[in-house]
N, C-alpha and C. Protein backbone atom coordinates (compact mmCIF):
# COMPACT_ATOMS: atom_id res chain seq x y z
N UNK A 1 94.23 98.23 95.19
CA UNK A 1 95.45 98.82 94.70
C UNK A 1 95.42 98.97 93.18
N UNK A 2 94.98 97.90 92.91
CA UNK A 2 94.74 98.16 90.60
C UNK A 2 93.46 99.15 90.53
N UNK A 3 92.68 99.58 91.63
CA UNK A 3 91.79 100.21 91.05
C UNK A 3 92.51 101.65 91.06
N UNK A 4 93.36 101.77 91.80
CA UNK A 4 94.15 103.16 92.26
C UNK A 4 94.80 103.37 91.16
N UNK A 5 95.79 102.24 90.63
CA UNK A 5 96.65 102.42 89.49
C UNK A 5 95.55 103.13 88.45
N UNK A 6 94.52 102.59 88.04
CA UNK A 6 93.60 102.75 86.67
C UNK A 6 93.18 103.90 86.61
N UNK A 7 92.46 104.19 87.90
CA UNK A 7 91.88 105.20 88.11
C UNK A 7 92.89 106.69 88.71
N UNK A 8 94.21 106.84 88.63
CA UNK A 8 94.51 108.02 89.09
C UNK A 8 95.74 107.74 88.54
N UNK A 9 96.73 107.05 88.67
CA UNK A 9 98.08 107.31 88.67
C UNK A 9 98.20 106.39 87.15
N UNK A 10 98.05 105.57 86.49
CA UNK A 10 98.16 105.43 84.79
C UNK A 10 97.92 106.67 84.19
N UNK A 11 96.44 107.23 84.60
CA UNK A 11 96.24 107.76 83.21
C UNK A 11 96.90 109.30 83.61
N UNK A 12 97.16 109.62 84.57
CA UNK A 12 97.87 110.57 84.81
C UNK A 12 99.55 110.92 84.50
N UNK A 13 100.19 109.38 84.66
CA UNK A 13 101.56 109.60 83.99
C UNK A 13 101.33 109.06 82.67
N UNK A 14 100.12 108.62 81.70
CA UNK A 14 100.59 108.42 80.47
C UNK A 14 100.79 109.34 79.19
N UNK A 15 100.35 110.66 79.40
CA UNK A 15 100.46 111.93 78.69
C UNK A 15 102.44 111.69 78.85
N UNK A 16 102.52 111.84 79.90
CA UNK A 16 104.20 112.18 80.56
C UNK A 16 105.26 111.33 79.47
N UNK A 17 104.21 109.53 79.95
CA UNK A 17 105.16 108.40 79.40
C UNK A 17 105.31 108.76 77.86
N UNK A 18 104.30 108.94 77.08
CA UNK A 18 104.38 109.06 75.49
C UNK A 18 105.67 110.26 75.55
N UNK A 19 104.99 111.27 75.64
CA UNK A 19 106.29 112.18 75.06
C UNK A 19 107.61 111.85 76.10
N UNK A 20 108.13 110.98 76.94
CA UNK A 20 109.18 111.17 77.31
C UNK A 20 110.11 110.22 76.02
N UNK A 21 108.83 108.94 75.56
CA UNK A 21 109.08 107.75 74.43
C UNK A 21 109.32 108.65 73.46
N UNK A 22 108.45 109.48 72.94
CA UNK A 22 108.87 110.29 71.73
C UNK A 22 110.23 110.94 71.36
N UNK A 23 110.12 111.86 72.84
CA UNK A 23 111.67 112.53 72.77
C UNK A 23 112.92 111.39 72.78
N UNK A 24 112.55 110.44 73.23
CA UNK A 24 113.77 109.10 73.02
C UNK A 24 113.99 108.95 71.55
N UNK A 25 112.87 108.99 71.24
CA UNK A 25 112.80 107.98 70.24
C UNK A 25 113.38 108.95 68.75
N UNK A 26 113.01 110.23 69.28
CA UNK A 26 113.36 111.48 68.25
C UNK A 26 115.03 111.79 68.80
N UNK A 27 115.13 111.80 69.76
CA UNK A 27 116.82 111.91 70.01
C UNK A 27 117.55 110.77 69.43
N UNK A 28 117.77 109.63 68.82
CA UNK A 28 118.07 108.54 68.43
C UNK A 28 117.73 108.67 67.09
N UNK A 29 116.65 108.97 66.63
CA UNK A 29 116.72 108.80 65.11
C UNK A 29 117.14 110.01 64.24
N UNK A 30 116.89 111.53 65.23
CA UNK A 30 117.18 112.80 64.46
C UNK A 30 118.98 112.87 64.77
N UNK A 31 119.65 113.83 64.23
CA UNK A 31 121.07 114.51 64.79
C UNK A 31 121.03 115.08 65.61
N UNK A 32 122.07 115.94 65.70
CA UNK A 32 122.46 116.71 66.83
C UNK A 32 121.65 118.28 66.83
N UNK A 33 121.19 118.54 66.20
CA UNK A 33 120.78 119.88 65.19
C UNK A 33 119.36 119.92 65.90
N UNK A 34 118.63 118.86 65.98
CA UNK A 34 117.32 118.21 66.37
C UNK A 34 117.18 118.32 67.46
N UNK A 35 117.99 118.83 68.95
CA UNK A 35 117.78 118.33 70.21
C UNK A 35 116.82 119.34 70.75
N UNK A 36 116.17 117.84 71.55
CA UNK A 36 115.08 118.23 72.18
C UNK A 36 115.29 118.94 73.78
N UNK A 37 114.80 119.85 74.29
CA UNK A 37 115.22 120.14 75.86
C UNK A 37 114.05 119.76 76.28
N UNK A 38 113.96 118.58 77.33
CA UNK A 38 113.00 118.31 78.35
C UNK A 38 112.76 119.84 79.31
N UNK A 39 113.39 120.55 79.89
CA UNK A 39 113.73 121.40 80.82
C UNK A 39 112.48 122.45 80.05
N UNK A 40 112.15 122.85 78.50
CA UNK A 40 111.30 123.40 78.05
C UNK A 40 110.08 122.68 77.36
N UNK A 41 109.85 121.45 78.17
CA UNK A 41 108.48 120.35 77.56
C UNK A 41 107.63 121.09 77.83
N UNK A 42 106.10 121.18 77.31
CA UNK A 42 105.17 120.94 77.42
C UNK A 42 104.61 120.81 78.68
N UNK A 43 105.14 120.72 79.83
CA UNK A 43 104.25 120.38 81.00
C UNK A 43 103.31 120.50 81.50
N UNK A 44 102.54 121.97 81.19
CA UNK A 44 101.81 121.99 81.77
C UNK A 44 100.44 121.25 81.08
N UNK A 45 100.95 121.17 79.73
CA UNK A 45 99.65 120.68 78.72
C UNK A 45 99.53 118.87 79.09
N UNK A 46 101.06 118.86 79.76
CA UNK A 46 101.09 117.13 79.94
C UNK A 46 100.00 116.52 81.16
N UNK A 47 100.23 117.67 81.81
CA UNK A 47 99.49 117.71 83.15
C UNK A 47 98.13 117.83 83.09
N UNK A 48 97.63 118.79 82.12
CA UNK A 48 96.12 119.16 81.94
C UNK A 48 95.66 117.98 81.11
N UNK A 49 96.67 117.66 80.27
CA UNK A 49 95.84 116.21 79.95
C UNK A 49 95.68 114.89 80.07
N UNK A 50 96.60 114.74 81.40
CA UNK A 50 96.61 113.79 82.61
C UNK A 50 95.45 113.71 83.45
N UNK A 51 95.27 115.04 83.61
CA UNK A 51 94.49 115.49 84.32
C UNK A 51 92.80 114.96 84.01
N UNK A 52 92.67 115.12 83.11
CA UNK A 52 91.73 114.84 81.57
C UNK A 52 90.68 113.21 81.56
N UNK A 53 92.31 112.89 81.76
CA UNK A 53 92.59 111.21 81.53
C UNK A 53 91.51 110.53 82.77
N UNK A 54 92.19 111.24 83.84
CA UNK A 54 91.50 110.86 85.19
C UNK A 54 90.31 111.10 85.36
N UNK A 55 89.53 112.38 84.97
CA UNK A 55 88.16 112.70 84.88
C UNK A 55 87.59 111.45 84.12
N UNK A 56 88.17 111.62 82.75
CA UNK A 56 87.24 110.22 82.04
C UNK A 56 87.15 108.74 82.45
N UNK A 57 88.70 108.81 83.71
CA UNK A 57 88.35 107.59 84.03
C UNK A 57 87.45 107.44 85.70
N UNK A 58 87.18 108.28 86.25
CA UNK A 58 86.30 108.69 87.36
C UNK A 58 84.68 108.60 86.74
N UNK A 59 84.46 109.32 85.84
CA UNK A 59 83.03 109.09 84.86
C UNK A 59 83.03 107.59 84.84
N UNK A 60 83.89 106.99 84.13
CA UNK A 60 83.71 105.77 83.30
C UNK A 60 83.24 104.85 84.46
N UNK A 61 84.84 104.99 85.68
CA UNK A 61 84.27 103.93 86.66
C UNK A 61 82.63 103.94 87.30
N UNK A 62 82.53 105.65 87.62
CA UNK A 62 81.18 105.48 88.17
C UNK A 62 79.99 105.13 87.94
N UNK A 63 80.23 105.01 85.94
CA UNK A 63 79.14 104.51 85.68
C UNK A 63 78.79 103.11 85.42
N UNK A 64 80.15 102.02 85.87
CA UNK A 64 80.40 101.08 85.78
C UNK A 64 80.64 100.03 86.52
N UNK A 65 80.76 100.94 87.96
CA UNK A 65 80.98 100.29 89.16
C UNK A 65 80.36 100.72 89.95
N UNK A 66 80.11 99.41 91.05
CA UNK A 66 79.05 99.71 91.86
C UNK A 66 77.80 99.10 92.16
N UNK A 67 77.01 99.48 93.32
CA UNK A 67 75.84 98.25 93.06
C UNK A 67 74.54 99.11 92.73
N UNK A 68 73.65 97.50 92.30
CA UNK A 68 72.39 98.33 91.88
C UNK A 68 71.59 99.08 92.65
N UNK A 69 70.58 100.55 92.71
CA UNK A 69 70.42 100.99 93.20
C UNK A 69 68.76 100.22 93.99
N UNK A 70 68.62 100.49 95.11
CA UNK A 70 67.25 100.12 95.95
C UNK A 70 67.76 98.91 96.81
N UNK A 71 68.54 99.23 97.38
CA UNK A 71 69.23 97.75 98.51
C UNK A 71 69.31 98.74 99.36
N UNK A 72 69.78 98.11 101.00
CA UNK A 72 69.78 98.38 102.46
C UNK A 72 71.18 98.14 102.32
N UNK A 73 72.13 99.39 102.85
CA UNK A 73 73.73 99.55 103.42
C UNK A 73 73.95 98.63 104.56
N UNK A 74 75.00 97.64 104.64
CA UNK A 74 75.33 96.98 105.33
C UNK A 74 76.74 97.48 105.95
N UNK A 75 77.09 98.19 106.98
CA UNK A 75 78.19 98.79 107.27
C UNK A 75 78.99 97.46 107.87
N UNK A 76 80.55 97.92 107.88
CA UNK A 76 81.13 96.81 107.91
C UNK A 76 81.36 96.33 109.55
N UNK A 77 80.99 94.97 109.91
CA UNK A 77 81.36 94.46 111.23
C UNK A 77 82.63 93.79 111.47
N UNK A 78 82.69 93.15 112.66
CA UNK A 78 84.23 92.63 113.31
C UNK A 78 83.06 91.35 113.51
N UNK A 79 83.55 90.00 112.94
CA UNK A 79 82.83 89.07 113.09
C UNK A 79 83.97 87.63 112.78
N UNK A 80 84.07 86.87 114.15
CA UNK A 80 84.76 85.93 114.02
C UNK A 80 86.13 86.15 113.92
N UNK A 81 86.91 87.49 114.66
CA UNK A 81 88.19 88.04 114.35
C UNK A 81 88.76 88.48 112.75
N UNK A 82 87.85 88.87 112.44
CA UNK A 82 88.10 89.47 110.66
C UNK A 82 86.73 90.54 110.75
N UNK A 83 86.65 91.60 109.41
CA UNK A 83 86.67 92.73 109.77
C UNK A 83 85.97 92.01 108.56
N UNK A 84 84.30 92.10 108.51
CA UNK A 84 83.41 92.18 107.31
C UNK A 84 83.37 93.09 106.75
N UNK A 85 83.33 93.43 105.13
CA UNK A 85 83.38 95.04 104.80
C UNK A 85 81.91 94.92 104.30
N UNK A 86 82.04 96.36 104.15
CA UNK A 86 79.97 97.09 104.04
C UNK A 86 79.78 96.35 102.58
N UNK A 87 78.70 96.13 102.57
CA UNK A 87 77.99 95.51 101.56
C UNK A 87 76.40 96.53 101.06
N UNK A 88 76.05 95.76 100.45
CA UNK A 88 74.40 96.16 99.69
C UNK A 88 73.78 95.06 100.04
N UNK A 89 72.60 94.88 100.89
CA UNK A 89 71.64 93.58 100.63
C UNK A 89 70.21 94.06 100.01
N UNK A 90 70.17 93.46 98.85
CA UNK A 90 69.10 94.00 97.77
C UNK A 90 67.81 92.94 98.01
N UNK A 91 67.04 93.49 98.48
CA UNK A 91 65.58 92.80 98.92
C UNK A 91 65.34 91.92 97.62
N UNK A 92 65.28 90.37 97.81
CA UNK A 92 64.28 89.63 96.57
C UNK A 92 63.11 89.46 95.87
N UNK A 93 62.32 90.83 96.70
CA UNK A 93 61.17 90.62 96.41
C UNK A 93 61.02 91.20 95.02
N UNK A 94 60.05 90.64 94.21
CA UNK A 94 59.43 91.13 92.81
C UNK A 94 58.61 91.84 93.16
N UNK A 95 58.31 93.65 92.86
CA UNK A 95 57.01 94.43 93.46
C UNK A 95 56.38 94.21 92.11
């Protein structure tokens, strides 16, 4: 579930979160003269660079997660009434 948050739904609403903080934060300190309309934000740029966010964090994980490559797939069994999940078993041998 935290890998879901990191990887798709943070970095996707944090373009959103800043400027919704900004426009707070600019409605409160500017006048009345100053108002901002959400209804004409930025969206789609919020979105493309949400969007953005998620690519770099899809790169990042893949190059960061994961196992080392040259092991045998262990698909997952039903063993002892619990549900083993797939694994990597990486041969010990030194070639």
């Amino acid at each position: 579930m935290i890998k879901i948050l990191l990887q798709y739904i943070f970095p996707l609403a944090f373009p959103t979160a800043l400027y919704l903080l900004w426009a707070l934060y600019h409605k409160k300190t500017k006048s009345e003269e100053h108002h901002i309309d959400l209804t004409k934000g930025p969206w789609l740029k919020l979105l493309a660079a949400g969007l953005a966010l998620v690519a770099v964090g899809l790169v990042t994980f893949n190059q960061y997660d994961g196992e080392k490559p040259g092991g045998v797939y262990q698909p997952p069994v039903y063993k002892d009434g619990k549900i083993v999940p797939g694994h990597v078993i990486h041969n010990e041998e030194n070639n």
